[in-house]
N, C-alpha and C. Protein backbone atom coordinates (compact mmCIF):
# COMPACT_ATOMS: atom_id res chain seq x y z
N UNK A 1 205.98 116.41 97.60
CA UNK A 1 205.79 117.84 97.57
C UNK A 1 206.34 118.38 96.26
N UNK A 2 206.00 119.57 95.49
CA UNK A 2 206.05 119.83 94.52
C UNK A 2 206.43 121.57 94.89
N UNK A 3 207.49 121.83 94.33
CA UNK A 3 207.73 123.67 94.74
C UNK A 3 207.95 124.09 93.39
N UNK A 4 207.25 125.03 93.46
CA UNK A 4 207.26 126.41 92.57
C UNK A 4 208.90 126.98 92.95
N UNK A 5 209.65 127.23 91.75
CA UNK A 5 210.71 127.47 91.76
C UNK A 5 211.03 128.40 90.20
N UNK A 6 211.08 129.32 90.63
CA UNK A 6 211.20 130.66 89.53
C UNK A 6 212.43 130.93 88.89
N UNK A 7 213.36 130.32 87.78
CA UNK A 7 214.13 130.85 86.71
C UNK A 7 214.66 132.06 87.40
N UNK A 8 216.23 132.69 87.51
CA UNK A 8 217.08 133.89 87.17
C UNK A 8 217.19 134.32 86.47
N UNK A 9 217.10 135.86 86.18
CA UNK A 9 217.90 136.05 84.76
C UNK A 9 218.74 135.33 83.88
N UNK A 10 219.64 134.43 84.97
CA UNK A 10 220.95 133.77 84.41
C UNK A 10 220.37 132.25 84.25
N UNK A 11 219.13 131.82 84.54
CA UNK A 11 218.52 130.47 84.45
C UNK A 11 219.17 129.92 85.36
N UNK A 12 219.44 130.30 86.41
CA UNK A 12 219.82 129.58 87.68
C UNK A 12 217.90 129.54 88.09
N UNK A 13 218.25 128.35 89.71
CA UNK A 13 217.29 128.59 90.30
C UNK A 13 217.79 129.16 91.44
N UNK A 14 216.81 129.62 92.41
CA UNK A 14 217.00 130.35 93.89
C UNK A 14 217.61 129.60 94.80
N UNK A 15 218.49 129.81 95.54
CA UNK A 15 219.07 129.14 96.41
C UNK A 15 217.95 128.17 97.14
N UNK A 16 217.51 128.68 97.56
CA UNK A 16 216.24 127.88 98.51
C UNK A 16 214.91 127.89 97.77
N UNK A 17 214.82 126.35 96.66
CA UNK A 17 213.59 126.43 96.07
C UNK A 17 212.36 126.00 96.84
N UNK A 18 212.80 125.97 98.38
CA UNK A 18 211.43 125.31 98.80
C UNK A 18 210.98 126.78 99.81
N UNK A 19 211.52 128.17 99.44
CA UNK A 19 210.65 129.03 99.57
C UNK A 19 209.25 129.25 99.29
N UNK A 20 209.13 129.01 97.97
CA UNK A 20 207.92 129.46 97.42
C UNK A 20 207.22 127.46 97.06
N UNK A 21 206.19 127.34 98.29
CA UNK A 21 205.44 126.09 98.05
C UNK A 21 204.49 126.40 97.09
N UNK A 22 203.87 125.42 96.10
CA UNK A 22 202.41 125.58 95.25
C UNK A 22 202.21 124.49 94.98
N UNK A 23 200.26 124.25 94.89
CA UNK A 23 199.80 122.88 94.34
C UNK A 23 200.56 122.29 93.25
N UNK A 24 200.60 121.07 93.38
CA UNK A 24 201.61 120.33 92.39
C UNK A 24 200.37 120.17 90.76
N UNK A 25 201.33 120.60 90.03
CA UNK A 25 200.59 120.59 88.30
C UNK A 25 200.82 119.15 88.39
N UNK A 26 201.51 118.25 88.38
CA UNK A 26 201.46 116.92 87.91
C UNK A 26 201.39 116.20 88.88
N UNK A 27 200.24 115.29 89.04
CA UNK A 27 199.52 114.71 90.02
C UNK A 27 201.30 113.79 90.50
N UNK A 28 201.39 113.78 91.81
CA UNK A 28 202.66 112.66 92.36
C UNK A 28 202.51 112.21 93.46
N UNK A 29 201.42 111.34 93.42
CA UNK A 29 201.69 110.70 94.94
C UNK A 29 202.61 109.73 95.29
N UNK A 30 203.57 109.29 94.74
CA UNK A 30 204.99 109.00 95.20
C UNK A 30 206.04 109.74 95.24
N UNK A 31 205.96 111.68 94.81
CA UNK A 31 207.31 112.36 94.49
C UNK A 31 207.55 112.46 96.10
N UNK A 32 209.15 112.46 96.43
CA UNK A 32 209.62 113.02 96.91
C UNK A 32 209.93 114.54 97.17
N UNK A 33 209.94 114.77 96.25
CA UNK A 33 210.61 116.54 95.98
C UNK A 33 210.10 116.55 94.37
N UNK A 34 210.44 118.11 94.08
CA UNK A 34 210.13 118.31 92.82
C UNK A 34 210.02 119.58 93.09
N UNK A 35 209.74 119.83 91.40
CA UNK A 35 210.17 121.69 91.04
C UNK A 35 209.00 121.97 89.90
N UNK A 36 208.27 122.77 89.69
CA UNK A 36 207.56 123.41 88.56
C UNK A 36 208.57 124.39 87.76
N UNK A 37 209.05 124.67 86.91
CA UNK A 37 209.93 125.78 86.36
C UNK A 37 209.14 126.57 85.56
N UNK A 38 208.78 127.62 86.24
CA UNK A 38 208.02 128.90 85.53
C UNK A 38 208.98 129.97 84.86
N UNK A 39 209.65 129.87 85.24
CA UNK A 39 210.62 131.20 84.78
C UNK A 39 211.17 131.05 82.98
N UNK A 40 210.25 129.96 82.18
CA UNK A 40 210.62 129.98 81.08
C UNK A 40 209.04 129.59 80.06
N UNK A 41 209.62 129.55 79.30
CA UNK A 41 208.10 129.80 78.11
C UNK A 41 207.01 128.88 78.69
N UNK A 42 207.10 127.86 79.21
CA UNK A 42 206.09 127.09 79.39
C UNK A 42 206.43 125.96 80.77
N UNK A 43 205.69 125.69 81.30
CA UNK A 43 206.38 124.55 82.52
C UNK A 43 206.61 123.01 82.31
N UNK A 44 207.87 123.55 83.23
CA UNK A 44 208.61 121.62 83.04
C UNK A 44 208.89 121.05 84.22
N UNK A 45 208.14 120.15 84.90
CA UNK A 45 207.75 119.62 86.00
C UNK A 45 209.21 118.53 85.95
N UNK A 46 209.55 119.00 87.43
CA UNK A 46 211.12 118.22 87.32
C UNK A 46 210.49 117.20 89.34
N UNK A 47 210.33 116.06 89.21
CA UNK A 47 210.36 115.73 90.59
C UNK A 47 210.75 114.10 90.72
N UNK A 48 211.38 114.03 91.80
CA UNK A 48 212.10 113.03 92.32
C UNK A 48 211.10 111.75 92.97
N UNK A 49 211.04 110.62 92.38
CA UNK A 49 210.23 109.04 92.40
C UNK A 49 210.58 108.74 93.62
N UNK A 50 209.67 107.93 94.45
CA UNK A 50 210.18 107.10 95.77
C UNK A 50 211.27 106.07 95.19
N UNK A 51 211.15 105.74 93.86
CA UNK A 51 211.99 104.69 93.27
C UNK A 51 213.85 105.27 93.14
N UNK A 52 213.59 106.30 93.19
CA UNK A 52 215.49 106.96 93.41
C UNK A 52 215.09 107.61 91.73
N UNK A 53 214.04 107.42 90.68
CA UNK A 53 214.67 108.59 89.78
C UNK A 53 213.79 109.68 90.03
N UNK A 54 214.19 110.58 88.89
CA UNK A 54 213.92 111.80 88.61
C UNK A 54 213.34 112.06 87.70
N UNK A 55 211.82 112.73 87.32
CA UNK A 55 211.03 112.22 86.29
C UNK A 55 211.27 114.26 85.78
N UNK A 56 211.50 114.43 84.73
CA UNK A 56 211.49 115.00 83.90
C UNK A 56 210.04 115.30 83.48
N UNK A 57 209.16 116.07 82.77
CA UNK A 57 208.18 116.08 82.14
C UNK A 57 207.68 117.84 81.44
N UNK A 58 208.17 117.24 80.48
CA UNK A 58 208.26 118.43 79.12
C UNK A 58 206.91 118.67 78.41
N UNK A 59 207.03 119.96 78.52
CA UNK A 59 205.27 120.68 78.09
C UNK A 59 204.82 120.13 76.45
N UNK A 60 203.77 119.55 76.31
CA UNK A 60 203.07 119.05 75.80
C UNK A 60 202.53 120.39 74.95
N UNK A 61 202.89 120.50 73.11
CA UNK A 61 202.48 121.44 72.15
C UNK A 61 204.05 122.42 72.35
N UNK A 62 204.75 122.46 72.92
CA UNK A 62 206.22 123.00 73.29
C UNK A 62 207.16 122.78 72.13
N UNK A 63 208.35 123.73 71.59
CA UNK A 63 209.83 122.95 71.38
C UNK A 63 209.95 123.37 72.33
N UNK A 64 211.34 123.34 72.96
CA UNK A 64 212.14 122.77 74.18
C UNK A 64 213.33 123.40 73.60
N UNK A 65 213.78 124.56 74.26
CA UNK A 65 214.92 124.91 73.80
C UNK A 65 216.39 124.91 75.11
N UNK A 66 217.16 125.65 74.68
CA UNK A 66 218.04 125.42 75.48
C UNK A 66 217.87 125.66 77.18
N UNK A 67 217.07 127.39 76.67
CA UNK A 67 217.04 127.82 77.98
C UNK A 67 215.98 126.68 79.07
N UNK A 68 215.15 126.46 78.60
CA UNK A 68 213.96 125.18 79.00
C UNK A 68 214.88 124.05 79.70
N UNK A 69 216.02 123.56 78.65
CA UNK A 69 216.99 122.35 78.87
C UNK A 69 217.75 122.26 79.98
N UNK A 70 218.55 123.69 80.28
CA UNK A 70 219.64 124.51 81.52
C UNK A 70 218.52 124.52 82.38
N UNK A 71 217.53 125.13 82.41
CA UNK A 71 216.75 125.18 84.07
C UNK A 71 216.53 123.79 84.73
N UNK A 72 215.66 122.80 83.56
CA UNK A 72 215.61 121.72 83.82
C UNK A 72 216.57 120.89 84.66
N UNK A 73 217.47 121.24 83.58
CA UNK A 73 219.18 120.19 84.44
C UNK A 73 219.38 120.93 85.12
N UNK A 74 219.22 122.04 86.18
CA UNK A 74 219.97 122.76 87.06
C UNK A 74 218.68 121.95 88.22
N UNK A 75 217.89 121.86 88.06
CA UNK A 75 216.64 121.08 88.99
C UNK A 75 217.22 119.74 89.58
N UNK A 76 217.63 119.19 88.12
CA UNK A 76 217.74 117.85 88.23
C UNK A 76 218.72 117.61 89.24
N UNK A 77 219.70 118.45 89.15
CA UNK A 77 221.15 118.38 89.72
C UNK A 77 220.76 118.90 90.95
N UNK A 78 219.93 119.63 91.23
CA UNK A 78 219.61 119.74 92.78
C UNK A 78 218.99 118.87 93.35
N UNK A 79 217.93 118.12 92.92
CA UNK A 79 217.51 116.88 93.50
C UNK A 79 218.75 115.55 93.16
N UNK A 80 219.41 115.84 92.66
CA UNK A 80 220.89 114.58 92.38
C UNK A 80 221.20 114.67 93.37
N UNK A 81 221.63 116.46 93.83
CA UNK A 81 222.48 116.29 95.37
C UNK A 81 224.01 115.67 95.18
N UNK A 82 224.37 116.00 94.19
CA UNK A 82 226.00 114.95 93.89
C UNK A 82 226.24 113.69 93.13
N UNK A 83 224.87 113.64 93.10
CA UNK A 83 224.82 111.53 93.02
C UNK A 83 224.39 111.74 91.61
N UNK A 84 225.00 110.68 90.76
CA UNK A 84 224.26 110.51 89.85
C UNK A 84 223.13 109.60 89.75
N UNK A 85 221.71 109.74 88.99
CA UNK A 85 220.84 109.43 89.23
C UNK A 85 220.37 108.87 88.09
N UNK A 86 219.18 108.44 87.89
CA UNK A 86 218.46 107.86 86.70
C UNK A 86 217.53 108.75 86.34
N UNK A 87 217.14 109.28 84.72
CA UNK A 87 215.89 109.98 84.77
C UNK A 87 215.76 109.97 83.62
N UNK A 88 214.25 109.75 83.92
CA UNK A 88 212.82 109.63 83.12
C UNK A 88 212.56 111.10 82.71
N UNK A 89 212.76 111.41 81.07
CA UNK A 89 212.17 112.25 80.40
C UNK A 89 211.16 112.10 79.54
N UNK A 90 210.07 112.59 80.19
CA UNK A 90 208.55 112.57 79.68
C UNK A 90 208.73 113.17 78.33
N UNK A 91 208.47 112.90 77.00
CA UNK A 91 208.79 113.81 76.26
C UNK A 91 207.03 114.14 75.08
N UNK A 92 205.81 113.12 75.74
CA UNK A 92 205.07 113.29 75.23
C UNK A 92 204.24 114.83 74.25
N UNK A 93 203.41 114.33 73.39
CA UNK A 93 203.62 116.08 73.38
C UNK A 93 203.96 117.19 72.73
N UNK A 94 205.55 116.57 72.56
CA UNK A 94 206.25 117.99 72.63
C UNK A 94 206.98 117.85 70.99
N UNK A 95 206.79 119.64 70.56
CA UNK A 95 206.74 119.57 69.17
C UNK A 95 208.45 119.29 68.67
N UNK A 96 209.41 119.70 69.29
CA UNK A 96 210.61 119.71 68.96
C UNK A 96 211.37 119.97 69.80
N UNK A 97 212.91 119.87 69.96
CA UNK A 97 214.09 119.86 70.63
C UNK A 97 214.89 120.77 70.11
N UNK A 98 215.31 121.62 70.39
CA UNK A 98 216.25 122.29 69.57
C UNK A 98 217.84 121.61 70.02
N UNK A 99 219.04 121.95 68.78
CA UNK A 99 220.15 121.55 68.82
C UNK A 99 220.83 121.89 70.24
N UNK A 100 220.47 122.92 70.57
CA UNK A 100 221.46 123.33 71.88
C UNK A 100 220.82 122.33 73.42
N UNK A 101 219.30 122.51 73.11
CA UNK A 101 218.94 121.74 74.11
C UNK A 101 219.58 120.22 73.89
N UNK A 102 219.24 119.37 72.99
CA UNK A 102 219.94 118.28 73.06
C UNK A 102 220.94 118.18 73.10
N UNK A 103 221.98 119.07 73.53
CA UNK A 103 223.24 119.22 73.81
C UNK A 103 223.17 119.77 75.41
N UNK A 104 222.39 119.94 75.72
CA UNK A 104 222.73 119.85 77.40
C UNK A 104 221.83 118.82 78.00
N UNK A 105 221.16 117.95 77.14
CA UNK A 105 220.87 116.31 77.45
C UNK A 105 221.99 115.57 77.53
N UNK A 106 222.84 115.80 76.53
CA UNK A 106 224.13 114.81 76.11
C UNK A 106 225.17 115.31 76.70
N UNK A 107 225.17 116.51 77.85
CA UNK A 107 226.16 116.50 78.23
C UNK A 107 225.69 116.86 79.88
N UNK A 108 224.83 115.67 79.95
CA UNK A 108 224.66 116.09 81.64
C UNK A 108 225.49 115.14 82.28
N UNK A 109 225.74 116.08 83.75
CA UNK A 109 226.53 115.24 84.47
C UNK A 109 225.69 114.42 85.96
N UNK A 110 224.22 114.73 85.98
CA UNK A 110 223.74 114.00 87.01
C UNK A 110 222.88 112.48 86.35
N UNK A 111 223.06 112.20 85.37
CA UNK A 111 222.52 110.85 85.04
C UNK A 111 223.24 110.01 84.84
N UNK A 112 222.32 108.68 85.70
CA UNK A 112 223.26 107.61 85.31
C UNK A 112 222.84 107.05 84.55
N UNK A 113 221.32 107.25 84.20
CA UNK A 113 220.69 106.78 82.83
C UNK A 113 219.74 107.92 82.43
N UNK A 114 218.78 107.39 81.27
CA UNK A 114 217.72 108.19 80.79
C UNK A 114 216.98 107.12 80.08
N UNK A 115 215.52 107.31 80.72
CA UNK A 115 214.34 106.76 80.02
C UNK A 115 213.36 107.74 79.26
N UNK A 116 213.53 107.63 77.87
CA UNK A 116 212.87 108.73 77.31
C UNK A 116 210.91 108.02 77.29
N UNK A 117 210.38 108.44 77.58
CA UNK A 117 208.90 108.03 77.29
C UNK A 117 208.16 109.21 77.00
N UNK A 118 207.13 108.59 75.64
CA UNK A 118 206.43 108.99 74.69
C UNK A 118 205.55 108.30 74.11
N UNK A 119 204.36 108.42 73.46
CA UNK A 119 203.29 107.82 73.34
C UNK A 119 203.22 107.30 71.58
N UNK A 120 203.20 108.84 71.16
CA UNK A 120 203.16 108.91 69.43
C UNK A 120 204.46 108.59 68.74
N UNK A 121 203.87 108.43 67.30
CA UNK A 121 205.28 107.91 66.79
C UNK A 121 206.22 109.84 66.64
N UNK A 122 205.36 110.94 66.68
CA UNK A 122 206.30 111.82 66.52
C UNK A 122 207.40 111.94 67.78
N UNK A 123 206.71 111.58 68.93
CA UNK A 123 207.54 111.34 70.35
C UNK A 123 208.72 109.84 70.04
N UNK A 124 208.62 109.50 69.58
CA UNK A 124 209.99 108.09 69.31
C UNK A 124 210.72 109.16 68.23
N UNK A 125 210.20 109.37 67.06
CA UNK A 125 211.41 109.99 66.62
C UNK A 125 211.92 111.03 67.76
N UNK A 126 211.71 111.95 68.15
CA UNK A 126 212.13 112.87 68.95
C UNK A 126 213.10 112.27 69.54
N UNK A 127 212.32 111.21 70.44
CA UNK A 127 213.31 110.31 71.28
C UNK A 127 214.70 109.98 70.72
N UNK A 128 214.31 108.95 69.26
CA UNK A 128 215.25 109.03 68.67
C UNK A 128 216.30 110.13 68.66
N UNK A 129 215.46 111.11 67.80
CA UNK A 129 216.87 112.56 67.42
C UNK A 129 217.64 112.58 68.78
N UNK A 130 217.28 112.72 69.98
CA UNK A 130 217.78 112.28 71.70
C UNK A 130 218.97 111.65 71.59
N UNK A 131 218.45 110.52 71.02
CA UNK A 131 219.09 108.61 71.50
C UNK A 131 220.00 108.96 70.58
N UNK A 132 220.03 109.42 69.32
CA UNK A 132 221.14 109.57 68.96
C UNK A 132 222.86 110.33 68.93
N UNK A 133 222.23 111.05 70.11
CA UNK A 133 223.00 112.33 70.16
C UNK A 133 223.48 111.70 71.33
N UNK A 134 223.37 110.65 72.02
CA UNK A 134 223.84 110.49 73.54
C UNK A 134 225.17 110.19 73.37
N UNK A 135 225.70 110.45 74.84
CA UNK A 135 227.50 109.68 74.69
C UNK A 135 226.98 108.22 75.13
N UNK A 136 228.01 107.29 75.25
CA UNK A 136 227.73 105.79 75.07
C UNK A 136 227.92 105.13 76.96
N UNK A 137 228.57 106.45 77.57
CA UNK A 137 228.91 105.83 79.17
C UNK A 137 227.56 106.41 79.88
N UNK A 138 226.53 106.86 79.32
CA UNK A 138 225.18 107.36 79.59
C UNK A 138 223.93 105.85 78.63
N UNK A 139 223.48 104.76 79.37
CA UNK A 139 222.35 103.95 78.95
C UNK A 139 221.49 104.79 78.36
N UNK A 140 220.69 104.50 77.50
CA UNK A 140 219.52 105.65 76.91
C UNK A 140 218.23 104.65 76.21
N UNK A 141 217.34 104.40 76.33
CA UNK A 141 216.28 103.86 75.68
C UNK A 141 214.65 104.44 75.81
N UNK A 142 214.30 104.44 74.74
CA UNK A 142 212.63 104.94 74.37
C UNK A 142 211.73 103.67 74.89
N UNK A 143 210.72 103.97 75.99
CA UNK A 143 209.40 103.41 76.09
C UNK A 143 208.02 104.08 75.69
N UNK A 144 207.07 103.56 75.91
CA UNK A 144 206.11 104.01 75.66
C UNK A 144 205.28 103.75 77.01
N UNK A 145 205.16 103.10 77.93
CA UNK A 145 204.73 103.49 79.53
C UNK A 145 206.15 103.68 80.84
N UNK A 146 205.63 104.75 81.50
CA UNK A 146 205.98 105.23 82.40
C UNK A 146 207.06 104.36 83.21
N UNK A 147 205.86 102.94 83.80
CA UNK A 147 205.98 101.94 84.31
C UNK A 147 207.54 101.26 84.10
N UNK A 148 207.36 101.17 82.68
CA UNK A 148 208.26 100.00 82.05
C UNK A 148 209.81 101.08 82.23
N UNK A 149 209.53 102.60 82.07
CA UNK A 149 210.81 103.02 82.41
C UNK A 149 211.37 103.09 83.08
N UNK A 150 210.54 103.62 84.62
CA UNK A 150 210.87 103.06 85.87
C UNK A 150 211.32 101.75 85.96
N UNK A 151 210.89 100.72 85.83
CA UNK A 151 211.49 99.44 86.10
C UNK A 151 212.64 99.03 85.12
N UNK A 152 212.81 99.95 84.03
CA UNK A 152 214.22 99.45 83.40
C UNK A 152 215.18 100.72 84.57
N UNK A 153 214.95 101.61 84.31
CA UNK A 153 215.70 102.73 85.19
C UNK A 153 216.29 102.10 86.59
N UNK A 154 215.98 101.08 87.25
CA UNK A 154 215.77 100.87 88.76
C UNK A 154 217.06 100.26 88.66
N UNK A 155 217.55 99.38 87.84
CA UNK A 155 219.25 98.82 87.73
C UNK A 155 220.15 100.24 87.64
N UNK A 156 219.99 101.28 87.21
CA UNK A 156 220.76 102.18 87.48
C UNK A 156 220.82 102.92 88.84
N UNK A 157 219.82 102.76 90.00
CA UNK A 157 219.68 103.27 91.11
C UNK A 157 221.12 103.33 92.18
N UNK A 158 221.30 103.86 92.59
CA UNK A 158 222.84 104.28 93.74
C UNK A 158 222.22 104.00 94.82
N UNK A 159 222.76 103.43 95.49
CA UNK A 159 222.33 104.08 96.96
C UNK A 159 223.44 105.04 97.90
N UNK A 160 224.31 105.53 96.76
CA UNK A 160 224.75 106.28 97.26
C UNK A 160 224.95 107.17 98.24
């Protein structure tokens, strides 16, 4: 299932994001849960794998700024539920990162890893500018299919 979940003034989300249901933008017939985030310039599809991660997926022709970054991780951390988790950031696409956003990549507290995947070489650098900014008790590596991130991601799984 996939919920429409609308941004605060303060970039919180609503207590109860599974108020407002809507067709899922990114096809998931394995999500568990998941979030569309409208409440900011463009949508960033945040939903939870039967595999235990959390797939990230950042608007395509986008930068990605902070406020984009905070809604995102406030998603993430609601489908974490406490736990730290593994997650797959889609980053295909997307024109740039700004400094603040990659600073609330590098300082999240619900991952236990991150699989950045991207197609083009402008998506690896990106990745890169990412990979470089990470702290070192956070795993971090660039693929180029989905697949292969999930299955590196799956050694970080909890069953917390």
């Amino acid at each position: 299932m996939t919920v429409q979940a609308l941004a605060a003034p303060d970039e919180r989300l609503p207590e109860d994001p599974t108020a407002t249901a809507a067709p899922a933008p990114f096809p998931a017939p394995d999500a568990a849960a998941g979030a569309v985030m409208t409440g900011v310039p463009a949508p960033i599809g945040v939903r939870a794998l039967e595999s235990g991660v959390i797939q990230v997926t950042l608007p395509a022709n986008e930068e990605i700024g902070s406020a984009e970054a905070r809604v995102a991780g406030a998603a993430v951390r609601a489908l974490a539920d406490g736990r730290r988790v593994p997650v797959m950031l889609v980053i295909s696409g997307v024109v740039g990162v700004s400094v603040d956003a990659r600073q609330v990549y590098v300082s999240s507290i619900a991952a236990s890893a991150f699989a950045l995947v991207g197609e083009s070489p402008v998506d690896r650098v990106i990745a890169h500018y990412l990979l470089r900014s990470r702290t070192k008790a956070i795993p971090a590596q660039f693929f180029t299919s989905e697949a292969e991130a999930v299955e590196w991601l799956g050694q970080y799984t909890s069953e917390d």
